[in-house]
Protein backbone atom coordinates (compact mmCIF):
# COMPACT_ATOMS: atom_id res chain seq x y z
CA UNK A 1 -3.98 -16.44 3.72
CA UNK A 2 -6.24 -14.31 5.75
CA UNK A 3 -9.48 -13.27 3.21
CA UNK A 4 -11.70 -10.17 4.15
CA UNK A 5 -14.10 -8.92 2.01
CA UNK A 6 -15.53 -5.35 0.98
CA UNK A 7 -17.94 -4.59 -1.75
CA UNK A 8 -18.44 -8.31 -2.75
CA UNK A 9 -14.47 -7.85 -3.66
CA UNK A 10 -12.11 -10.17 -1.86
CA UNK A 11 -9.22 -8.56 0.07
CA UNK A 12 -6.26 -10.85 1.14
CA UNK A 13 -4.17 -9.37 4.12
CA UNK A 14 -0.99 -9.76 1.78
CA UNK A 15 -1.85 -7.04 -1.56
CA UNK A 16 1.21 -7.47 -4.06
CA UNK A 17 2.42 -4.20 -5.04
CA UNK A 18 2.90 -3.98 -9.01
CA UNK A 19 4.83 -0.80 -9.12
CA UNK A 20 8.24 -3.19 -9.71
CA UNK A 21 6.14 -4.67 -12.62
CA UNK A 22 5.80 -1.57 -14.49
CA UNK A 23 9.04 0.54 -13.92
CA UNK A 24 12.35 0.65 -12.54
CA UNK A 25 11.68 1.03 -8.84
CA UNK A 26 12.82 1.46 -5.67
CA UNK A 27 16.30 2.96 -4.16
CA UNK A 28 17.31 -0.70 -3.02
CA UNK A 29 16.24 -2.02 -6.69
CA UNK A 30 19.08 -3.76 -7.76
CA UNK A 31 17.97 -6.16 -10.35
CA UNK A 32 15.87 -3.48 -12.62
CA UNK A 33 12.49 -4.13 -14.08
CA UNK A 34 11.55 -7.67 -14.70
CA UNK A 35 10.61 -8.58 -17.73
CA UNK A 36 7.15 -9.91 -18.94
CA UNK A 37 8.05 -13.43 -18.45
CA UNK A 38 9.39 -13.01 -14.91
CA UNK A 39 6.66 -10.61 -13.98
CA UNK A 40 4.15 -13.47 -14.91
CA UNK A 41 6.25 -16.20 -12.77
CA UNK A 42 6.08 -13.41 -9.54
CA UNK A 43 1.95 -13.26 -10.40
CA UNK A 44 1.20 -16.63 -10.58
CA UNK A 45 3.58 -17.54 -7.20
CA UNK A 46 1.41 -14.90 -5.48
CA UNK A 47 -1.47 -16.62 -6.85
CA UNK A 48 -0.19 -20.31 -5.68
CA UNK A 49 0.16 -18.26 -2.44
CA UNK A 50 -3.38 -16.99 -1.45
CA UNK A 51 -2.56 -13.79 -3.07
CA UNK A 52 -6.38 -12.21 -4.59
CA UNK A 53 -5.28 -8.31 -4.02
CA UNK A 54 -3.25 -6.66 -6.44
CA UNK A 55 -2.53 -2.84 -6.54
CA UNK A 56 -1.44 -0.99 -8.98
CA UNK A 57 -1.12 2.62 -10.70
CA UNK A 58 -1.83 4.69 -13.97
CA UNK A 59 1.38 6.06 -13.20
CA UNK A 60 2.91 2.80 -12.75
CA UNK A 61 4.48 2.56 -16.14
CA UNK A 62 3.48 -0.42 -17.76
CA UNK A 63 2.02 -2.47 -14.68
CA UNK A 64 -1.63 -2.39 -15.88
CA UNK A 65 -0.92 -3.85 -18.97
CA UNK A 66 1.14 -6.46 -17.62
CA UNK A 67 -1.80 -7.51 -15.33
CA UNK A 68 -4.19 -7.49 -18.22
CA UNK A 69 -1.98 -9.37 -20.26
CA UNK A 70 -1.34 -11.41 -17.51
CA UNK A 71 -4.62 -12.42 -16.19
CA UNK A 72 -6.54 -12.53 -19.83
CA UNK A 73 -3.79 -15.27 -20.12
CA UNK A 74 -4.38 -17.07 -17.06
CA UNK A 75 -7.70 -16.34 -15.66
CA UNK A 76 -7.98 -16.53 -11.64
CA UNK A 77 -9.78 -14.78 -8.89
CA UNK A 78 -8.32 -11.05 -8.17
CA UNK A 79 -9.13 -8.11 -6.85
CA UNK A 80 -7.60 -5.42 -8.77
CA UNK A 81 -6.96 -1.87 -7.37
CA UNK A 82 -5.45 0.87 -9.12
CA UNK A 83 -5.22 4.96 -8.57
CA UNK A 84 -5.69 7.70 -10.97
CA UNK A 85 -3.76 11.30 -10.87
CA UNK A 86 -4.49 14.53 -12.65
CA UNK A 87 -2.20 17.05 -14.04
CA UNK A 88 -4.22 20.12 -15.79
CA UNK A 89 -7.56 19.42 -15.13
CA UNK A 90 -10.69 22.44 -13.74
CA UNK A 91 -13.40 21.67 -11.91
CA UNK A 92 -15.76 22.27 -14.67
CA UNK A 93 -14.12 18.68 -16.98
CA UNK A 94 -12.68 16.81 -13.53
CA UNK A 95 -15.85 14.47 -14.11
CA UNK A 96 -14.93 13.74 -17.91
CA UNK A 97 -11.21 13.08 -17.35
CA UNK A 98 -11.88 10.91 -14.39
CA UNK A 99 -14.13 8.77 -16.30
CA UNK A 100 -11.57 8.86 -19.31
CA UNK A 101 -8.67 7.45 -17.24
CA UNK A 102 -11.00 4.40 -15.59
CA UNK A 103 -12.38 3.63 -18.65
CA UNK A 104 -8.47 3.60 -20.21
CA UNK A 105 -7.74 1.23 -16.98
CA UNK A 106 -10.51 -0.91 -17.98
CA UNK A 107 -9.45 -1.42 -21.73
CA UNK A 108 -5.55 -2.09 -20.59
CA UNK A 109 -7.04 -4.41 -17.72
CA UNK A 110 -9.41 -6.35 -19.86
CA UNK A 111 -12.31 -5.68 -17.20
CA UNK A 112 -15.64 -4.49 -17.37
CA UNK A 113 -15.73 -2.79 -13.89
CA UNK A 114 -13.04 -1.91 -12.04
CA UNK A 115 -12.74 -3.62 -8.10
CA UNK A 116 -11.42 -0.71 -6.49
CA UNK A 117 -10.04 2.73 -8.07
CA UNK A 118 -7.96 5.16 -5.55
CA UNK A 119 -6.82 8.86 -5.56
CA UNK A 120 -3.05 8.57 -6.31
CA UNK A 121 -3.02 11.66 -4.28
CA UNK A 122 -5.36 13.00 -1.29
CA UNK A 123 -4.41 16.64 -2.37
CA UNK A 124 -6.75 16.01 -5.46
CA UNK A 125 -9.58 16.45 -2.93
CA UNK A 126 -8.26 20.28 -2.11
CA UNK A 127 -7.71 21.04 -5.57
CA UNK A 128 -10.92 19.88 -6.86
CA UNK A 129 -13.25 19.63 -4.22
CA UNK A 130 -16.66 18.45 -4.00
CA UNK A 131 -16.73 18.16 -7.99
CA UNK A 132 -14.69 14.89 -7.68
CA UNK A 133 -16.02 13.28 -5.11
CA UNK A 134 -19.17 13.67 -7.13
CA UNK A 135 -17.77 11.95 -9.91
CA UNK A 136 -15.98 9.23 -7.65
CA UNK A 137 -19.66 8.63 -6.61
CA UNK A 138 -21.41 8.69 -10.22
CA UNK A 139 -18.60 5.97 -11.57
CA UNK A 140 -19.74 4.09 -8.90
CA UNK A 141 -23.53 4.58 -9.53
CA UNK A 142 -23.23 3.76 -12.88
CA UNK A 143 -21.44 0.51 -12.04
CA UNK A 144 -17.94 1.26 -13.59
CA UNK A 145 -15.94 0.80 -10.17
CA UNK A 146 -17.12 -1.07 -7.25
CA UNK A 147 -15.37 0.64 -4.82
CA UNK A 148 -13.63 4.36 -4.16
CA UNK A 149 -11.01 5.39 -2.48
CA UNK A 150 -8.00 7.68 -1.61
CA UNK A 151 -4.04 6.71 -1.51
CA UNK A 152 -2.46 9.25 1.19
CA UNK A 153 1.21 10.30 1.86
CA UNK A 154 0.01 13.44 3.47
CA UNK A 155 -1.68 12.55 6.29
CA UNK A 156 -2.60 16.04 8.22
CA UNK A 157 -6.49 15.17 6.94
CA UNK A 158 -6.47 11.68 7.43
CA UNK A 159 -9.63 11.46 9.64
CA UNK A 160 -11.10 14.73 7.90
CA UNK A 161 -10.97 13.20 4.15
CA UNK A 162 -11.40 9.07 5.50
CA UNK A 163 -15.21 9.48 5.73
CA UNK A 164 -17.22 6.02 5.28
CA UNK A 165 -20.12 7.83 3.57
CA UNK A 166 -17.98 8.41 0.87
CA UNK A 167 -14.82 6.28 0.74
CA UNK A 168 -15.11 2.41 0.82
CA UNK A 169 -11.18 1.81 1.44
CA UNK A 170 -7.98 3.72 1.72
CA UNK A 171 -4.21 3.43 1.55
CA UNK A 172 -1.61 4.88 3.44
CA UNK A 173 1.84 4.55 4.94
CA UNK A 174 2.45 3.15 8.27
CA UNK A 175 5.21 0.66 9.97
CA UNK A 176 6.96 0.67 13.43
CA UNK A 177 8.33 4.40 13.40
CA UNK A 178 5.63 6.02 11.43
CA UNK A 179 2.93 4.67 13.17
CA UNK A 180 1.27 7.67 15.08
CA UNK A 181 -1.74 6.75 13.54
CA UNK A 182 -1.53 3.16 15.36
CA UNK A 183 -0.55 4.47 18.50
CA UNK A 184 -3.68 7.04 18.73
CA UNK A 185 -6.44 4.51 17.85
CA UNK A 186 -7.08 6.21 14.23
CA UNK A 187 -6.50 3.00 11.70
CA UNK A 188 -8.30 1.19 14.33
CA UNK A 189 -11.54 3.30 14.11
CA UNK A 190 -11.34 3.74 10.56
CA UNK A 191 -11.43 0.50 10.10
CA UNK A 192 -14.35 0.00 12.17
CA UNK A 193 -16.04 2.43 10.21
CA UNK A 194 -16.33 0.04 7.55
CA UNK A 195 -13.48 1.30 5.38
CA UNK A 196 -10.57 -0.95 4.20
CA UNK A 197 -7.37 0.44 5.24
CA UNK A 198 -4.35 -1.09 3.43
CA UNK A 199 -1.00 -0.26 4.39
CA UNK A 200 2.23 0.36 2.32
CA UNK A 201 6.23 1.23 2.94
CA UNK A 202 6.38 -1.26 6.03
CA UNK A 203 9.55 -1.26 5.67
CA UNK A 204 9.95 2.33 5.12
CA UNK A 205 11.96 2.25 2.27
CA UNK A 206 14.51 -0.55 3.55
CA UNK A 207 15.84 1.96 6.86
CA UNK A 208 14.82 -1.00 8.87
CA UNK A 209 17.22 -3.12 6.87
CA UNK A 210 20.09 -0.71 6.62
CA UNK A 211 23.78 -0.37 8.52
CA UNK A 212 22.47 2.05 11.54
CA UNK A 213 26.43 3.42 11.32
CA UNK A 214 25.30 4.38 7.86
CA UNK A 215 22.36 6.03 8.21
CA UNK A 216 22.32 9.63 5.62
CA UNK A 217 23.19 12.59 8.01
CA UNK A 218 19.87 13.92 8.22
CA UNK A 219 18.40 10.65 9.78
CA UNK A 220 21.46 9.93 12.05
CA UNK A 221 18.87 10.31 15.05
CA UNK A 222 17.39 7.49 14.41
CA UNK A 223 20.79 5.08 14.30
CA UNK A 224 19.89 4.51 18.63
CA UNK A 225 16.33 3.63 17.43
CA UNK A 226 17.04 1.50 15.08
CA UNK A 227 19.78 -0.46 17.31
CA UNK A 228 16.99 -1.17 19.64
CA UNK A 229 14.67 -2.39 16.87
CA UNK A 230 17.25 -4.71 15.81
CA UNK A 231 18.19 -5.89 19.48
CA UNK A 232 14.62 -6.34 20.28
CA UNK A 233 13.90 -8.69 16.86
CA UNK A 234 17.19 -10.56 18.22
CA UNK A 235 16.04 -11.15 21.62
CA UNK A 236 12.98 -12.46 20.26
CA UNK A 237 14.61 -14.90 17.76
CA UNK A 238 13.03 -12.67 14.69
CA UNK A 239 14.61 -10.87 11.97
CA UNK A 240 13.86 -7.53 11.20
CA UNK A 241 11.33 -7.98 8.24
CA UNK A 242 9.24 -10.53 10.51
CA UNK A 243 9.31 -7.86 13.42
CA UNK A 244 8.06 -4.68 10.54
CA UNK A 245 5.31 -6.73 8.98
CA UNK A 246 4.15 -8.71 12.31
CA UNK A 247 3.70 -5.43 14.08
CA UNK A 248 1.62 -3.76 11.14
CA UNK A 249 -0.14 -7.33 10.43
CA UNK A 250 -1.30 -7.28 13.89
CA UNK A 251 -2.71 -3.55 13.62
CA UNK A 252 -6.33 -3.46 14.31
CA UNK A 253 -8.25 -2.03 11.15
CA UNK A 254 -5.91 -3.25 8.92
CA UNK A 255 -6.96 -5.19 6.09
CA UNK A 256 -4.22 -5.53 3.83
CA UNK A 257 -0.49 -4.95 3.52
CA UNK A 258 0.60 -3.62 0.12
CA UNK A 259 4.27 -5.24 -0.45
CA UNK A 260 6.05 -5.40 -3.86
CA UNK A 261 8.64 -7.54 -5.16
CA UNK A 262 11.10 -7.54 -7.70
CA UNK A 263 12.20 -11.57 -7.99
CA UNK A 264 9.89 -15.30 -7.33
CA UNK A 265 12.07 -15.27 -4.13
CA UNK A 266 11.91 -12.09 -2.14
CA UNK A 267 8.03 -12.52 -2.86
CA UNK A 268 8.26 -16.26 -1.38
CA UNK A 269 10.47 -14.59 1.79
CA UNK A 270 7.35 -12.16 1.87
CA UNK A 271 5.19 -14.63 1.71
CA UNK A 272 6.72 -17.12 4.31
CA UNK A 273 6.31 -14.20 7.01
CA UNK A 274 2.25 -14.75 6.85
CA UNK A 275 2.43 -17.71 8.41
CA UNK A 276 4.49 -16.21 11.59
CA UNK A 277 2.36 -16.40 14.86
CA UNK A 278 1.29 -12.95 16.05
CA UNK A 279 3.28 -10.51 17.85
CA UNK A 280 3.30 -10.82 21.69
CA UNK A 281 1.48 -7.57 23.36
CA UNK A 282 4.58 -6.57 25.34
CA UNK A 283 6.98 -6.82 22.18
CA UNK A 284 4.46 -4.44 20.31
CA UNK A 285 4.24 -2.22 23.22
CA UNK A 286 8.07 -2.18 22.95
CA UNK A 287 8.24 -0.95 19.71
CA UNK A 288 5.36 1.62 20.06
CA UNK A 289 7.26 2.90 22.97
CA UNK A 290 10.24 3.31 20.75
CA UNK A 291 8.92 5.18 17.69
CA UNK A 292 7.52 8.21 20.26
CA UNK A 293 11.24 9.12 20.46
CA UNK A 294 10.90 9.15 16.40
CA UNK A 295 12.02 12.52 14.83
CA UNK A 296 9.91 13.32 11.96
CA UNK A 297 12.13 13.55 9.47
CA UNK A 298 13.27 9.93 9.24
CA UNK A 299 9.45 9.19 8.35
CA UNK A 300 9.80 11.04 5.48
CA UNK A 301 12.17 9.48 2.78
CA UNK A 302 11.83 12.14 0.27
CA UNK A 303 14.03 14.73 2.93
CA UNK A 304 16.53 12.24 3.86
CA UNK A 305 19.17 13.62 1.19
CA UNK A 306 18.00 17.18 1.70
């Protein structure tokens, strides 16, 4: 397992995704929430992988506490990442409620400092301005987090909002049809700006996996897309999950890929795809070509029943 590193914190390029851990999750979630037990077989087979990133969420239910529990249990190396959100807050007590919700993270993870904690939300920067990135830069100062950062769904101010003076990493979703942001050279030169970019909803939400004659009727456009995804992964002997994560693992300025799990053995599938060789230029170039016909719509799963 590939091993970058940023802040003295070790990144792998496979970040399990602990949402699954903590709640229900997922619209192709068929086997619930696992319990404690089975969460703790899923962490330690990540482990026994060459697994060191795990992310995870205040708003992730119980997920924190399972990794506290889990790792004050069974001490090992990890890099823990986890986002904070804000409901109510002003300007004037942004800095105290941000440093109430780390310091909560850090009792339920059993740390003392936390590796890296994220922005659940980029539109926290327009509501609250400069007065939280001050305070994203005094919990660092003071040694409470070792690294800041921002999880984006919106991505209009990517390259505004990414800046390396500030931010040390970032996460964001990307895979073969939403990947303007590949095509135009922007993850690449934010990566080689020094922040980390990791990269969720590779899959975007299982479309690549579903029946393209069954595709909900405001994505039907993409049902010729998707057929020549799927006939492109066949003429190259790959399956569709090898093609989605081979084309985002081989995206330059990518350092991680955030994928969650819900079982030991969709986790072991996951991690069995790491060891597939890279993605030949022209195949790449065949997919890129196809997601320009993308409409933008079927990038964004929360409109798909709309």
């Amino acid at each position: 397992m590939k091993i970058t590193e940023k802040n003295r914190q070790k990144i792998s390029e496979f970040t399990l995704g602990t949402v699954q851990l903590g709640i229900p999750y997922g619209i192709h979630n068929t086997h619930g929430m696992p319990t404690y037990e089975q969460s703790a077989r899923i962490l330690q087979t990540a482990i026994n992988g060459g697994i060191v990133s795990f992310d995870t969420a205040q708003g992730y239910g119980k997920s924190e506490s399972v990794l506290g529990r889990f790792f004050s249990e069974n001490p090992a190396e990890k890099t823990l990442i986890t986002k904070v959100q804000f409901e109510n807050e002003t300007r004037e007590n942004i800095k105290d409620s941000l440093f109430a919700k780390v310091n909560a993270s850090l009792s339920v993870l059993g740390l003392s400092a936390l590796p890296f904690v994220l922005l659940h939300s980029q539109a926290y920067l327009e509501t609250y301005g400069g007065a939280l990135t001050d305070a994203l830069l005094t919990l660092k100062k003071e040694g409470l987090v070792q690294g800041i950062g921002i999880s984006f769904s919106d991505k209009t101010k990517l390259l505004e909002y990414a800046d390396p003076a500030v931010f040390d990493c970032i996460q964001l979703p990307a895979n073969m049809f939403d990947s303007k942001e590949i095509r135009e050279g922007t993850i690449k030169a934010i990566g080689k700006s020094g922040i980390a970019v990791f990269v969720r909803s590779i899959y975007l939400q299982g479309l690549f996996f579903m029946d393209p004659a069954a595709l909900p009727a405001r994505i039907r456009s993409a049902k010729p897309l998707l057929e020549k995804l799927r006939l492109l992964a066949a003429e190259n002997q790959m399956g569709m999950a090898e093609l989605a994560l081979s084309y985002m693992r081989g995206t330059e300025g990518v350092a991680s890929l955030v994928l969650g799990c819900e079982t030991v053995p969709q986790l072991s599938e996951s991690l069995s795809l790491f060891h597939s060789p890279p993605l030949k230029a022209k195949i790449r170039d065949k997919v890129s070509e196809i997601a320009e016909e993308v409409e933008p719509v079927v990038i964004r799963p929360w409109e798909w029943n709309g």
